[in-house]
Protein backbone atom coordinates (compact mmCIF):
# COMPACT_ATOMS: atom_id res chain seq x y z
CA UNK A 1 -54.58 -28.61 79.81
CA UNK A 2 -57.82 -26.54 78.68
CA UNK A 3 -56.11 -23.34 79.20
CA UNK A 4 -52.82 -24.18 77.84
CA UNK A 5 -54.65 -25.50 74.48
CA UNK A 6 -57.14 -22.20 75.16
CA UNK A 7 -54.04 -19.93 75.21
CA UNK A 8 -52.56 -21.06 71.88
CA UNK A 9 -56.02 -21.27 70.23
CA UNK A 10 -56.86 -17.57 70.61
CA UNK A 11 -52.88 -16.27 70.65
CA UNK A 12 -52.08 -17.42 67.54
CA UNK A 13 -56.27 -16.80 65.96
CA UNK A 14 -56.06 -12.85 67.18
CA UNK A 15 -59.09 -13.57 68.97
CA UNK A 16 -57.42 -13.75 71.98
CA UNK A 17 -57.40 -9.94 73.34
CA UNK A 18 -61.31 -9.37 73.66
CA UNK A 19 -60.33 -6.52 75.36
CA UNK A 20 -58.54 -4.97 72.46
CA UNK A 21 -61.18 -5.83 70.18
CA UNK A 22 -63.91 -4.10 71.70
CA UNK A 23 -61.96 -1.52 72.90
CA UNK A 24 -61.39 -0.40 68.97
CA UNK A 25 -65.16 -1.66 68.26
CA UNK A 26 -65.72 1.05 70.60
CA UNK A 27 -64.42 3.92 68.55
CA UNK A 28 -65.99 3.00 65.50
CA UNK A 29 -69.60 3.10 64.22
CA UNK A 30 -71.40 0.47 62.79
CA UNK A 31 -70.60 0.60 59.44
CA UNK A 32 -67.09 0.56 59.83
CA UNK A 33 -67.13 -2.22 62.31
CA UNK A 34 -68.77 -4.49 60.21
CA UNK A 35 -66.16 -3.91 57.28
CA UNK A 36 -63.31 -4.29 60.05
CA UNK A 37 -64.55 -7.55 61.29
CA UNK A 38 -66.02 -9.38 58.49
CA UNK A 39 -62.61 -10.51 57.07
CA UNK A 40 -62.15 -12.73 60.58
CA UNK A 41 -66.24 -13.83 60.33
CA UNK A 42 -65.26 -15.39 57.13
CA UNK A 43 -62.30 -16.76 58.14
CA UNK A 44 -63.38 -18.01 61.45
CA UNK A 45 -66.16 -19.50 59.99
CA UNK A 46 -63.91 -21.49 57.82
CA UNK A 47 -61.64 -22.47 60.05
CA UNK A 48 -65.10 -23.83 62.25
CA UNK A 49 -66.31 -25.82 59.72
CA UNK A 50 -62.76 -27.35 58.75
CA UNK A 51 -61.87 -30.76 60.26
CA UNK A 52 -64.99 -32.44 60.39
CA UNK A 53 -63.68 -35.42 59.05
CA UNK A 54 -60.31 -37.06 57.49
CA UNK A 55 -62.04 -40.27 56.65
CA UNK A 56 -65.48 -41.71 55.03
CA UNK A 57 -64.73 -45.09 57.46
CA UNK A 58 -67.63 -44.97 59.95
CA UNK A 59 -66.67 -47.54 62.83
CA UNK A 60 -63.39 -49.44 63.54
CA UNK A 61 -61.57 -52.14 65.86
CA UNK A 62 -63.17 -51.91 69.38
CA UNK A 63 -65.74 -54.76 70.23
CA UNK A 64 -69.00 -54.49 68.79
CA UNK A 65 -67.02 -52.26 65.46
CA UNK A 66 -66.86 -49.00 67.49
CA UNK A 67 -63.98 -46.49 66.87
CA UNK A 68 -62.71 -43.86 68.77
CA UNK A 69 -60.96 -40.44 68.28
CA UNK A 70 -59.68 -37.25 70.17
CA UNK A 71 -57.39 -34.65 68.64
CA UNK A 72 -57.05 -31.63 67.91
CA UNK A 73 -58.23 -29.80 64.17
CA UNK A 74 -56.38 -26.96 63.49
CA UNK A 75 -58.12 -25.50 60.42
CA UNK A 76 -55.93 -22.08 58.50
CA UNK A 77 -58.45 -19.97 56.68
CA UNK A 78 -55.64 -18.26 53.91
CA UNK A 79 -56.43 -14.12 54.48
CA UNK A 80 -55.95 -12.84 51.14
CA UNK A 81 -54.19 -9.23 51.04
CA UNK A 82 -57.31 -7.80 50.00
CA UNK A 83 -58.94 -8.56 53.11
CA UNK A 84 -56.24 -6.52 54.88
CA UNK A 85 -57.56 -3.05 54.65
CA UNK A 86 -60.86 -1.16 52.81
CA UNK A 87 -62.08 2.11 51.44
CA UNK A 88 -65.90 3.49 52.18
CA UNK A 89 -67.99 5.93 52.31
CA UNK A 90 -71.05 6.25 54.85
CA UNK A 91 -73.55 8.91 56.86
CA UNK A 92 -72.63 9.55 60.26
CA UNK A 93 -72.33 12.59 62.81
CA UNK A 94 -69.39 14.50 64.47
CA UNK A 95 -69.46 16.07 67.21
CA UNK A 96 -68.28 19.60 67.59
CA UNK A 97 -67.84 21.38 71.53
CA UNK A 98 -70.43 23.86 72.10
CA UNK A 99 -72.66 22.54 69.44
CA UNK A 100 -72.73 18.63 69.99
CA UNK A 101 -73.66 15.60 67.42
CA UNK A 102 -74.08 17.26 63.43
CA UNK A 103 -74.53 14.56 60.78
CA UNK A 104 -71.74 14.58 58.38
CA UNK A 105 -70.56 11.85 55.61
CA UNK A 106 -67.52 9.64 56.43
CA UNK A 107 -64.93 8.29 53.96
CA UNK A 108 -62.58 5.97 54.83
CA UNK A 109 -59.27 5.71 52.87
CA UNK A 110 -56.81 2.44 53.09
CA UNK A 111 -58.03 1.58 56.78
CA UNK A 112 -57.07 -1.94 57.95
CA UNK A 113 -59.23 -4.63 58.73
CA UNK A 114 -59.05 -7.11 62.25
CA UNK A 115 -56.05 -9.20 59.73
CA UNK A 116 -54.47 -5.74 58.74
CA UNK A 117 -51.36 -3.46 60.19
CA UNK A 118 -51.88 -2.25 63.44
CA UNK A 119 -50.89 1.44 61.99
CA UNK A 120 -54.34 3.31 61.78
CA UNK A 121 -55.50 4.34 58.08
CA UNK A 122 -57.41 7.92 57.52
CA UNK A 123 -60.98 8.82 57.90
CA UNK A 124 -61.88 12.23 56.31
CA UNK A 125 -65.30 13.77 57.59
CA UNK A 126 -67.54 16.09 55.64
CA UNK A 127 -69.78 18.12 57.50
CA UNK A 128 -71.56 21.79 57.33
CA UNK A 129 -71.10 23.90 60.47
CA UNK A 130 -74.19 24.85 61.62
CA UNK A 131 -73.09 28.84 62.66
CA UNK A 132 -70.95 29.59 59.06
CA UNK A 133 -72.86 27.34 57.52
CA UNK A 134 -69.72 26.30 55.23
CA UNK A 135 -68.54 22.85 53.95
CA UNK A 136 -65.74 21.46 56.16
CA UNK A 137 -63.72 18.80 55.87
CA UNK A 138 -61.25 17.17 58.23
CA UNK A 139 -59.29 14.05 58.64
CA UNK A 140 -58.66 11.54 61.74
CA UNK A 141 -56.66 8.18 62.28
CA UNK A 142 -58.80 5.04 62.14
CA UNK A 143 -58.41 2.32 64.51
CA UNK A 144 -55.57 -0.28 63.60
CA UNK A 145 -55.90 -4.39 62.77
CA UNK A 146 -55.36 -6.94 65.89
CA UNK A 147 -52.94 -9.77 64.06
CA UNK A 148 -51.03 -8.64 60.79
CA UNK A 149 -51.66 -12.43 59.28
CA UNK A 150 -52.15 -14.25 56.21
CA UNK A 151 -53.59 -17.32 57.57
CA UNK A 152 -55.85 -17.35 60.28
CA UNK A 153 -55.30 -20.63 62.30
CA UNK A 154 -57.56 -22.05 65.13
CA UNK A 155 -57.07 -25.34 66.80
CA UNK A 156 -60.18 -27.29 67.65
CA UNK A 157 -60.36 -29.82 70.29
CA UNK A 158 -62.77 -32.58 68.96
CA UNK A 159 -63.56 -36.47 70.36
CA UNK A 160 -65.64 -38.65 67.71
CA UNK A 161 -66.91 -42.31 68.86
CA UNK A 162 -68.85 -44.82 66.90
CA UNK A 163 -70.77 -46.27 65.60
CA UNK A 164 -74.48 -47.01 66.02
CA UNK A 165 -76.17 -48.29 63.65
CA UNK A 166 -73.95 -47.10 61.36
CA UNK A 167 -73.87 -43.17 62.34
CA UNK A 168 -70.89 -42.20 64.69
CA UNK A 169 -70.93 -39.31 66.74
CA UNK A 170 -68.32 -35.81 66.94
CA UNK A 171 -67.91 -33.63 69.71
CA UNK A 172 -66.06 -30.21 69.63
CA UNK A 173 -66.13 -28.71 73.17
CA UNK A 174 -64.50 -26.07 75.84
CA UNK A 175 -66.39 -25.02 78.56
CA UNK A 176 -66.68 -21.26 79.73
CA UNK A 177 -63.44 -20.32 80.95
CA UNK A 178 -61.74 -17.18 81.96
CA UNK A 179 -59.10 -16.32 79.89
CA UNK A 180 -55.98 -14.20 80.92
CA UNK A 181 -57.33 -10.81 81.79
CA UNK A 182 -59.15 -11.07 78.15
CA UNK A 183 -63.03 -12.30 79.12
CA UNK A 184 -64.19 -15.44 78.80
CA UNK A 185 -64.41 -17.88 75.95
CA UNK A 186 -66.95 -20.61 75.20
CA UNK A 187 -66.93 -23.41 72.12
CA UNK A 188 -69.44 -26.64 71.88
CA UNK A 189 -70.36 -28.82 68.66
CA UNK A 190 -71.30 -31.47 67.60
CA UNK A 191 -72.00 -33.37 64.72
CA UNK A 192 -73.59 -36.82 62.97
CA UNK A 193 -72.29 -38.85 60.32
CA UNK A 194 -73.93 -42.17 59.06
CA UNK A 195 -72.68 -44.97 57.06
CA UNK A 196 -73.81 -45.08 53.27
CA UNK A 197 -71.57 -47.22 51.85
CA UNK A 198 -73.10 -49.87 53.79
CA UNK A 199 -75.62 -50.27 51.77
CA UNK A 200 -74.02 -50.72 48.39
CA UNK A 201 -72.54 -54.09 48.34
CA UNK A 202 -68.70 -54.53 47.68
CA UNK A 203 -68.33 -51.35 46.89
CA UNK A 204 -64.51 -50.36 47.31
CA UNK A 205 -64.23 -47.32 48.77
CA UNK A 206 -65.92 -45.79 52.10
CA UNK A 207 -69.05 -42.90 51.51
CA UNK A 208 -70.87 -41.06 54.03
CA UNK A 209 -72.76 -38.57 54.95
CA UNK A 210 -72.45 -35.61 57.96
CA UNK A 211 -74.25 -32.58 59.31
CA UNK A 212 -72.37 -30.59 62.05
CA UNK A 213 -73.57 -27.47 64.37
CA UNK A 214 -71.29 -25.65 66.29
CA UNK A 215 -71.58 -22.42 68.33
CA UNK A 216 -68.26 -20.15 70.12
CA UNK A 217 -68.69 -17.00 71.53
CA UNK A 218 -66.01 -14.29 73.51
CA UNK A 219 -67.24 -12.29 76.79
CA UNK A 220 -65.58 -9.25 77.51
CA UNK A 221 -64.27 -8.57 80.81
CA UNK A 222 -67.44 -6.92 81.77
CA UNK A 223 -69.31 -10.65 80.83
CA UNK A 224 -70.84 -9.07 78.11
CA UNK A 225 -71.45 -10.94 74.49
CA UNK A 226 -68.81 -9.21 72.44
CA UNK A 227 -68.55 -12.03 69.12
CA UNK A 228 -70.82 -14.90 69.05
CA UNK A 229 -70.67 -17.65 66.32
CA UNK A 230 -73.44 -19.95 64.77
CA UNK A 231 -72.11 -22.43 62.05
CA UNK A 232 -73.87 -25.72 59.79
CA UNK A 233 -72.36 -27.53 57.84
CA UNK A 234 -73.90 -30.71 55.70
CA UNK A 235 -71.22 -32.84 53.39
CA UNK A 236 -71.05 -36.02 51.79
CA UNK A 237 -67.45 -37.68 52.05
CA UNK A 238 -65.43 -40.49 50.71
CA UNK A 239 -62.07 -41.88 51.34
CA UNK A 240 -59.70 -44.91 50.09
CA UNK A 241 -57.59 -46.58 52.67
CA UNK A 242 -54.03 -48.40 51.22
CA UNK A 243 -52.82 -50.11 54.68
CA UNK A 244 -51.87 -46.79 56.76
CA UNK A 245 -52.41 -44.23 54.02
CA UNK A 246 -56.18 -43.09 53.40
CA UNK A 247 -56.86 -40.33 50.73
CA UNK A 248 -60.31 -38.75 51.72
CA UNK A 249 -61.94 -35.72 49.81
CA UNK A 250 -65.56 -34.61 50.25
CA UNK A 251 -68.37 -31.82 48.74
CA UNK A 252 -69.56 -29.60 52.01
CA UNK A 253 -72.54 -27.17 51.83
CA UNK A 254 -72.08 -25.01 54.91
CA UNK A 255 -72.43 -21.51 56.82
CA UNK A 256 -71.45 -19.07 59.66
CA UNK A 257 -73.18 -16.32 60.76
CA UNK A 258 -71.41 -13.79 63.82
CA UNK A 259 -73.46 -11.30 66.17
CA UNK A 260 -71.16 -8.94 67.80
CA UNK A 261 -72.31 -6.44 70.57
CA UNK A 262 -70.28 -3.25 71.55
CA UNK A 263 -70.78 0.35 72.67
CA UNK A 264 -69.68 3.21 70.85
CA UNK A 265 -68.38 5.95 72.63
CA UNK A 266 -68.78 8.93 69.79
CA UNK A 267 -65.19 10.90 69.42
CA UNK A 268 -65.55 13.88 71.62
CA UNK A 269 -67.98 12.52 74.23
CA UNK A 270 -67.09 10.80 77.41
CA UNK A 271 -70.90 10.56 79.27
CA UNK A 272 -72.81 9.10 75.80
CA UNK A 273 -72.57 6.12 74.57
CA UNK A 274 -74.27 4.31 72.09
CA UNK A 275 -75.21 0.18 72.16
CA UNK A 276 -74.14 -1.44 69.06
CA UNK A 277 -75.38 -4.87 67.65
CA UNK A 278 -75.47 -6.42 63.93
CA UNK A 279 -74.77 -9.78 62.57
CA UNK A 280 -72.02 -10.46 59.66
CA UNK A 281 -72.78 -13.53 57.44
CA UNK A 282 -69.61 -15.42 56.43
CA UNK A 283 -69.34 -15.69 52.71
CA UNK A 284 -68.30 -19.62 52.47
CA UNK A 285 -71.34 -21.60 51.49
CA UNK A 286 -69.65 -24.43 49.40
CA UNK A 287 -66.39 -26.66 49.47
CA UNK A 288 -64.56 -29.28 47.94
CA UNK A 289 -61.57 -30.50 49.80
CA UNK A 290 -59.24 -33.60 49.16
CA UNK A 291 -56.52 -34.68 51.78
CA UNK A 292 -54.71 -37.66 53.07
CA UNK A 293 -54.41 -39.15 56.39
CA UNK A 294 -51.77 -41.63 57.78
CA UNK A 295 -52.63 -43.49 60.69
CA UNK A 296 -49.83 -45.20 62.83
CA UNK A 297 -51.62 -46.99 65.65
CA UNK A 298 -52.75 -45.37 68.03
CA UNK A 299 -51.23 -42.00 66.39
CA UNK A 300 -53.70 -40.32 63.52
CA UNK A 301 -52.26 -37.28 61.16
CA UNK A 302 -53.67 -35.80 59.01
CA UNK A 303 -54.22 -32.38 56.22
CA UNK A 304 -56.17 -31.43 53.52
CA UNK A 305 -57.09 -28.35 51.74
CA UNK A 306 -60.27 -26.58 50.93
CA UNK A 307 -61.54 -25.03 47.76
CA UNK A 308 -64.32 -22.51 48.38
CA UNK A 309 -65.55 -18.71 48.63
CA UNK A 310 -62.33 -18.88 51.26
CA UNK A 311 -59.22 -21.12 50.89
CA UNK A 312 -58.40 -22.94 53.95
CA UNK A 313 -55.19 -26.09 55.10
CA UNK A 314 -56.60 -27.83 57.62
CA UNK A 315 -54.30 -30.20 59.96
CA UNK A 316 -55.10 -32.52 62.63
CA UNK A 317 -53.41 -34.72 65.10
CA UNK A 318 -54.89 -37.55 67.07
CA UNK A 319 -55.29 -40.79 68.80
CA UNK A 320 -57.60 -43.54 66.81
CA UNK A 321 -58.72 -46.13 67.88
């Protein structure tokens, strides 16, 4: 079951190959890894902090008022065609036989992103050669994008069970598993929500308040940590429920933050290699979403979209209880 729902999560996300995806990390240098993988950090980080919740309703029909829930979230970050490709310019080095590593400047024309065409774009290098001491200029193909998308989907398996006091509980989690022939992959979170329409009296609609943390990371084959995500997330929710039919909406403060790890093996060379580590915020701080959620005992549906830095549809299918 875990590697059947493991297989479409990272399939259809992109994610999947870990193999590919450091394997082009590994041609590039920092500067244009970051602007080839920050398109999927701030999608990703979307889709992570998507399906928290499709109600305000904090406990239900078990004894003692608990309620209980396990689905699956699948939350679509929307990959606008600008995020597809980019142009730069940065300081690097080439390195020419005889002579080795000279420092030369980079630009980088049209090159797709992770979410672009898998045809490589153009780098043209700038450099002086150090026995004519003239200007020359050369171009190369870039690496090419992973998944051609323009949505960026990635189911979440999540179990929620409550309450206590008024505060319920959710739980995203997959342990370390192997993958295909792709690494390994590893996702746990969790989150708190607490009743605060409990304290207004007769009030007619459900209000609460949640904080969530989740972490997922991707191993390359060798076990090293290739992409590692950190996400937080704090919103305050409400919903209406009209027998099966519940509209729910909510205001969500949030962020993701990625650390990816790679070595670059500089065109040329085959012995040197260089470690590579930086971090890529995600650009989503702030949401507002509205959606609506039908529930047909035991079955739970529902979808909602999200307003923010990034766009996202979230939909989610369950059993509540």
């Amino acid at each position: 079951m875990c590697k059947a729902i493991l297989s479409v999560l990272f399939v259809i996300s992109g994610l999947a190959n870990a193999q590919d995806l450091g394997g082009n990390l590994a041609k590039v240098w920092r500067p244009y890894g970051q602007a080839y993988v920050t398109p999927v950090v701030n999608a990703v980080g979307m889709d992570m902090n998507s399906g928290l919740f499709h109600t305000a309703k904090v406990g239900g029909i078990l004894p003692f008022g608990l309620s209980f829930y396990v689905g699956v979230q699948v939350g679509g970050a929307l990959v606008p065609s600008s995020d597809k490709s980019f142009s730069m310019g940065f300081d690097d080095s080439v390195y020419i036989p005889l002579l080795g590593m000279v420092p030369s400047h980079d630009t980088v024309i049209n090159a797709p992103t992770i979410f672009g065409s898998k045809n490589a774009g153009t780098i043209q290098e700038t450099y002086t050669d150090p026995v004519l001491h003239t200007r020359v200029t050369h171009s190369d193909p870039t690496i090419g994008g992973l998944i051609n998308t323009s949505i960026a989907l990635l189911p979440i398996p999540q179990v929620g069970l409550g309450s206590l006091f008024g505060t319920d509980v959710l739980v995203r989690y997959l342990p370390s598993m192997k993958l295909a022939s792709y690494g390994k992959v590893q996702l746990f979170g969790f989150g708190l929500r607490h009743n605060v329409s409990q304290y207004i009296p007769l009030i007619p609609i459900d209000i609460a308040v949640q904080l969530g943390f989740q972490n997922f990371s991707i191993k390359d084959t060798a076990g090293n940590n290739l992409f590692k995500l950190s996400t937080f997330a704090a919103n305050v929710e409400v919903s209406k429920t009209l027998a099966i039919l519940t509209v729910y909406g909510g205001l969500q403060f949030e962020n993701s933050k990625v650390n990816l790890n790679y070595t670059f093996t500089p065109p040329g060379q085959t012995a040197e290699t260089i470690p590579i580590s930086f971090s890529v915020t995600g650009k989503n701080k702030f949401r507002a979403l509205i959606g609506l959620n039908l529930g047909l005992l035991p079955f739970n549906i529902n979808v909602d979209y999200s307003v923010g830095a990034v766009s996202a549809v979230t939909a989610g299918l369950g059993i509540a209880i």
